[in-house]
C-alpha atoms as a PDB file:
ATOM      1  CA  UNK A   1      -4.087  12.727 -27.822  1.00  0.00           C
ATOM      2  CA  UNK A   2      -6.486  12.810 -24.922  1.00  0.00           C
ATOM      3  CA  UNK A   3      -6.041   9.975 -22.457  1.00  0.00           C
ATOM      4  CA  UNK A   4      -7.310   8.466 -18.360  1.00  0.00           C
ATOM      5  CA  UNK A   5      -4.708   7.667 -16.094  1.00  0.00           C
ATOM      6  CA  UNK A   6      -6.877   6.241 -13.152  1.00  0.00           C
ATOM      7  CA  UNK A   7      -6.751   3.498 -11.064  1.00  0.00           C
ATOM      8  CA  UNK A   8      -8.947   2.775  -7.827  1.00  0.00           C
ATOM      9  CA  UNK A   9      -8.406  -0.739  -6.103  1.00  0.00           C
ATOM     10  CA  UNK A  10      -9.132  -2.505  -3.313  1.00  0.00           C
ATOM     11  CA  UNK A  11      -6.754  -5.036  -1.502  1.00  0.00           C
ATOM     12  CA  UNK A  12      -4.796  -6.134   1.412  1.00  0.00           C
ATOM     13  CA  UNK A  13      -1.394  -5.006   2.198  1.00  0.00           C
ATOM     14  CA  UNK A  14       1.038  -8.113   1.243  1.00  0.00           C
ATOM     15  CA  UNK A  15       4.342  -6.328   2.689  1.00  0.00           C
ATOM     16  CA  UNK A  16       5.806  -4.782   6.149  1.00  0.00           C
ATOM     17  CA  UNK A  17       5.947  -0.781   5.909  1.00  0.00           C
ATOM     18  CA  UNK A  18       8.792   0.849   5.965  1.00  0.00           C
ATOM     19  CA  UNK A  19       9.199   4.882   5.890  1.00  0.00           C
ATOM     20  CA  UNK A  20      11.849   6.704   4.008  1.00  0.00           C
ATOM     21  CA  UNK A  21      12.423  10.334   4.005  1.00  0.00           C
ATOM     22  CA  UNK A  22      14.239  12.115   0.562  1.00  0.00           C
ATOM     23  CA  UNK A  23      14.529  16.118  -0.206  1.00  0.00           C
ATOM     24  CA  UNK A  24      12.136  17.211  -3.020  1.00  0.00           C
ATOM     25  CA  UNK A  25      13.154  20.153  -5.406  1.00  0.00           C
ATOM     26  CA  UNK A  26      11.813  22.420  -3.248  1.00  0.00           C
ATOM     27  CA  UNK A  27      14.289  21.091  -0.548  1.00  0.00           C
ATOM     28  CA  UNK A  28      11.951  19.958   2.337  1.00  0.00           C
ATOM     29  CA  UNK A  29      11.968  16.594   3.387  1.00  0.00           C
ATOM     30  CA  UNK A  30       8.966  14.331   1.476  1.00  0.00           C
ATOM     31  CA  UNK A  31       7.633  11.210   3.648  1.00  0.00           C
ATOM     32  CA  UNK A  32       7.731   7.695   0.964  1.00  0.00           C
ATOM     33  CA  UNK A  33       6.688   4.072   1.251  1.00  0.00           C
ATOM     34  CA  UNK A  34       6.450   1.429  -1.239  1.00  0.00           C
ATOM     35  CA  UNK A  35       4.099  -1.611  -0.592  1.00  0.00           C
ATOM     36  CA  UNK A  36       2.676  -4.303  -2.438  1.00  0.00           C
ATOM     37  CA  UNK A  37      -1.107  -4.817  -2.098  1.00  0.00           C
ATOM     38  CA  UNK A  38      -2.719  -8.058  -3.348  1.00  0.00           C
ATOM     39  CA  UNK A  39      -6.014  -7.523  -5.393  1.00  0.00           C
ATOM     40  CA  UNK A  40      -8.113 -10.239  -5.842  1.00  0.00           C
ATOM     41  CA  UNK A  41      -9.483 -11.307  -9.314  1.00  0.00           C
ATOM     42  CA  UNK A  42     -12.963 -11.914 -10.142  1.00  0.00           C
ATOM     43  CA  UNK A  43     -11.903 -15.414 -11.315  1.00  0.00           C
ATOM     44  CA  UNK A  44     -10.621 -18.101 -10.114  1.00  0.00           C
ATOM     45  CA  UNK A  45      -7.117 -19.436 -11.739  1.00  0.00           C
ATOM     46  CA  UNK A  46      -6.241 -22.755 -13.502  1.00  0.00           C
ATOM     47  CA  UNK A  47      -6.705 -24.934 -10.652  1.00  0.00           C
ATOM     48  CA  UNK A  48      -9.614 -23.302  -9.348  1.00  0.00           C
ATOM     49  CA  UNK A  49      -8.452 -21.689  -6.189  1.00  0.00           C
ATOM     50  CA  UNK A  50      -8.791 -17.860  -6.422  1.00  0.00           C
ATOM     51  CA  UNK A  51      -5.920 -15.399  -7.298  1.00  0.00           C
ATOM     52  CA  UNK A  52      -5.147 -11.989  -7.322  1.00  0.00           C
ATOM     53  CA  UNK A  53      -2.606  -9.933  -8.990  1.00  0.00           C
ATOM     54  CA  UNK A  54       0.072  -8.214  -6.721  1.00  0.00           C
ATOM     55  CA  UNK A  55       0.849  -4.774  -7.466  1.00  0.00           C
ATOM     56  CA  UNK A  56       3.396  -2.309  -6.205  1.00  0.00           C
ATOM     57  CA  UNK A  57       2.272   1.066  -4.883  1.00  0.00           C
ATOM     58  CA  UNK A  58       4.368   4.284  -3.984  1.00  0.00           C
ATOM     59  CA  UNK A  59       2.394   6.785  -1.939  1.00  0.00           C
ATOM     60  CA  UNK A  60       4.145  10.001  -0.633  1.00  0.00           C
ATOM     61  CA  UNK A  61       3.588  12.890   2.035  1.00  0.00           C
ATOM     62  CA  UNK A  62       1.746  12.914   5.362  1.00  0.00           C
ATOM     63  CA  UNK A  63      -0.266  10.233   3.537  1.00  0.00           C
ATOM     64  CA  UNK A  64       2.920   7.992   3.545  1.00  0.00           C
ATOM     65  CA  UNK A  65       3.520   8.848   7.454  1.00  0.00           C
ATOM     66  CA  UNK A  66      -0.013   7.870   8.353  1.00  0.00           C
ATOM     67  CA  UNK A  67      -0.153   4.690   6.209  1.00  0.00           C
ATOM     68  CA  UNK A  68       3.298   3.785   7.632  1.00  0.00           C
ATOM     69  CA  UNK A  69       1.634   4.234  11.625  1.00  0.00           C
ATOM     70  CA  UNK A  70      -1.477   2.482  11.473  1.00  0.00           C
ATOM     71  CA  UNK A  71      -1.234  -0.067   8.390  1.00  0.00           C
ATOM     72  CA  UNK A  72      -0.181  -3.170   9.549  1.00  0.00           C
ATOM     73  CA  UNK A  73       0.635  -6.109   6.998  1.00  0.00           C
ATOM     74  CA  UNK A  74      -2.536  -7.900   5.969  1.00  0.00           C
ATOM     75  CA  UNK A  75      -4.883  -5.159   6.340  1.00  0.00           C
ATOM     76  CA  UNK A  76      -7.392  -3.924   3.687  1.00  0.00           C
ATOM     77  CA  UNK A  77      -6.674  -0.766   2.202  1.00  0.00           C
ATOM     78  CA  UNK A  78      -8.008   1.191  -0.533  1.00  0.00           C
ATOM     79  CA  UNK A  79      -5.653   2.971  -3.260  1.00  0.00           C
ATOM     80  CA  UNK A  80      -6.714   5.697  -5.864  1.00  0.00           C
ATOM     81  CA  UNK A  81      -4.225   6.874  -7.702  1.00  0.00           C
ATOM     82  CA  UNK A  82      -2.559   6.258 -11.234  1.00  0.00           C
ATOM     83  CA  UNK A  83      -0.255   4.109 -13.104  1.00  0.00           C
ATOM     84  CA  UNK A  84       3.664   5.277 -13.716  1.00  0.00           C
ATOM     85  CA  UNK A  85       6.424   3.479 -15.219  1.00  0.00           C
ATOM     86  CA  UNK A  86       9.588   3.018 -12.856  1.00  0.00           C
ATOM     87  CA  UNK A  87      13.213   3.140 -14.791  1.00  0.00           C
ATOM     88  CA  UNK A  88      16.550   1.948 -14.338  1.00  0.00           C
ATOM     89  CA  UNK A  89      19.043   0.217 -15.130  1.00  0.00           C
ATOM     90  CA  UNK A  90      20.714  -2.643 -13.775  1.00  0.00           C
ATOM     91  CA  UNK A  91      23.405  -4.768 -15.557  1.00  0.00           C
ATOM     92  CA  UNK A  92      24.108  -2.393 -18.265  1.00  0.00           C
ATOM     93  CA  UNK A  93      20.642  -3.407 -18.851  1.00  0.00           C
ATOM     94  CA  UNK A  94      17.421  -1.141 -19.075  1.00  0.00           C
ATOM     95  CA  UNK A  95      14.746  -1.973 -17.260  1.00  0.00           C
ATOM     96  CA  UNK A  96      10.962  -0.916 -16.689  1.00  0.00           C
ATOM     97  CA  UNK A  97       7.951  -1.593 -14.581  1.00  0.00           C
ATOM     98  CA  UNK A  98       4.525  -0.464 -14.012  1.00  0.00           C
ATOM     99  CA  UNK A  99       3.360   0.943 -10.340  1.00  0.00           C
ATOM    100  CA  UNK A 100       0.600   2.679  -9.092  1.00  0.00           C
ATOM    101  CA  UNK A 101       1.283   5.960  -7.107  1.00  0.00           C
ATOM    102  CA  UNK A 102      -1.212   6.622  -4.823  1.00  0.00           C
ATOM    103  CA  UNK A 103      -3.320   9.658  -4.610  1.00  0.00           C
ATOM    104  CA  UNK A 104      -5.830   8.796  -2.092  1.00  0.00           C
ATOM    105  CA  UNK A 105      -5.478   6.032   0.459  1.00  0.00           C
ATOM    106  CA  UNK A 106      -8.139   5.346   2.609  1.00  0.00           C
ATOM    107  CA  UNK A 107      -7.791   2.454   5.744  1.00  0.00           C
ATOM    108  CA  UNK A 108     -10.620   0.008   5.846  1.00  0.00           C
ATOM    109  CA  UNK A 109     -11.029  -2.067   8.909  1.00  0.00           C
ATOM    110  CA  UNK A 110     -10.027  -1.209  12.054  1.00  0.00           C
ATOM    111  CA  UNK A 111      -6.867   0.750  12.285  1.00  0.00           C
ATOM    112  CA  UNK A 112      -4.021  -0.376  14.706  1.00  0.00           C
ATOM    113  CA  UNK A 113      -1.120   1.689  15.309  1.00  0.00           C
ATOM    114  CA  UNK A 114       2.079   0.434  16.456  1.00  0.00           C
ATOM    115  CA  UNK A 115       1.326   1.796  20.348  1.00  0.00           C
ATOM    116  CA  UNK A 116      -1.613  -0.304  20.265  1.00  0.00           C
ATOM    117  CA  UNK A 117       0.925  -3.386  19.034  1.00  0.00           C
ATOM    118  CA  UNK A 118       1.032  -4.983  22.613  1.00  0.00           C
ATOM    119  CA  UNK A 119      -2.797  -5.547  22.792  1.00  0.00           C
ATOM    120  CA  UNK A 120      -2.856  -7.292  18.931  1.00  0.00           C
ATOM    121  CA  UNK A 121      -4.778 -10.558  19.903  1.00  0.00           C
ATOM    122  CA  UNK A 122      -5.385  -9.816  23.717  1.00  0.00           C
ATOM    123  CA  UNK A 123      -8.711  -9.638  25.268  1.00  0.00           C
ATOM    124  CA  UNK A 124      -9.186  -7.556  28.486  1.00  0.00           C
ATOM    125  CA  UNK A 125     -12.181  -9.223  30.378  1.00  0.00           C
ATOM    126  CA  UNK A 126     -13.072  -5.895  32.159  1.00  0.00           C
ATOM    127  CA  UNK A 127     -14.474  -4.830  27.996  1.00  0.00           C
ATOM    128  CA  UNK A 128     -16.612  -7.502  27.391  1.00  0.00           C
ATOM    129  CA  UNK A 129     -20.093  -5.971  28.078  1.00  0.00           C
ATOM    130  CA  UNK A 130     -21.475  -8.894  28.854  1.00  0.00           C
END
């Protein structure tokens, strides 16, 4: 049985990033962080305001380091990748839920890193060209 496993979305970055480090079988150290990015529907909902569906993303290596320096919460991001089913089991009871695990991620807007933190909101006069 042939199948596609794709997924390419667009959305904004709903939670803080966090970086985690675990040992892969090969027994180097692999970069992870899991964030939530809200994608906006094409429709609005029931009560006519829009709404977008909120979906969890895993994305690993130096790919997790970078998004981890310069994404801040709220920014637009990109995500290619594909869908894959988390397991466990809490409660004596099995549980499952869909993710996304990111192949590509790509930064839209302006990238701020957390040196550049301190200027967030601040205007220098002596850069205004005019």
């Amino acid at each position: 049985m042939s199948g596609l496993n794709s997924v390419v979305m667009i959305g904004r970055v709903c939670t803080d990033i966090g970086l985690n480090y675990f040992k892969s079988k090969k027994g180097e150290q692999t970069a992870v962080t899991n964030i939530l990015v809200a994608v906006p529907n094409n429709r609005s909902g029931q009560d006519g305001k829009d709404s977008a569906a909120f979906v969890p993303v895993t994305i690993f290596g130096k790919q997790a380091e970078l998004t981890a320096e310069y994404v801040d919460k709220g920014q637009q991001i990109a995500i290619e990748g594909r869908i894959t089913v988390d397991e466990w089991e809490k409660d004596g009871e099995k549980r499952k839920r869909l993710k996304v695990t990111a192949d590509r991620v790509t930064f839209l807007g302006k990238p701020m890193g957390k040196k550049d933190e301190n200027r967030a909101g601040r205007i220098n006069e002596e850069e205004v060209p005019f």
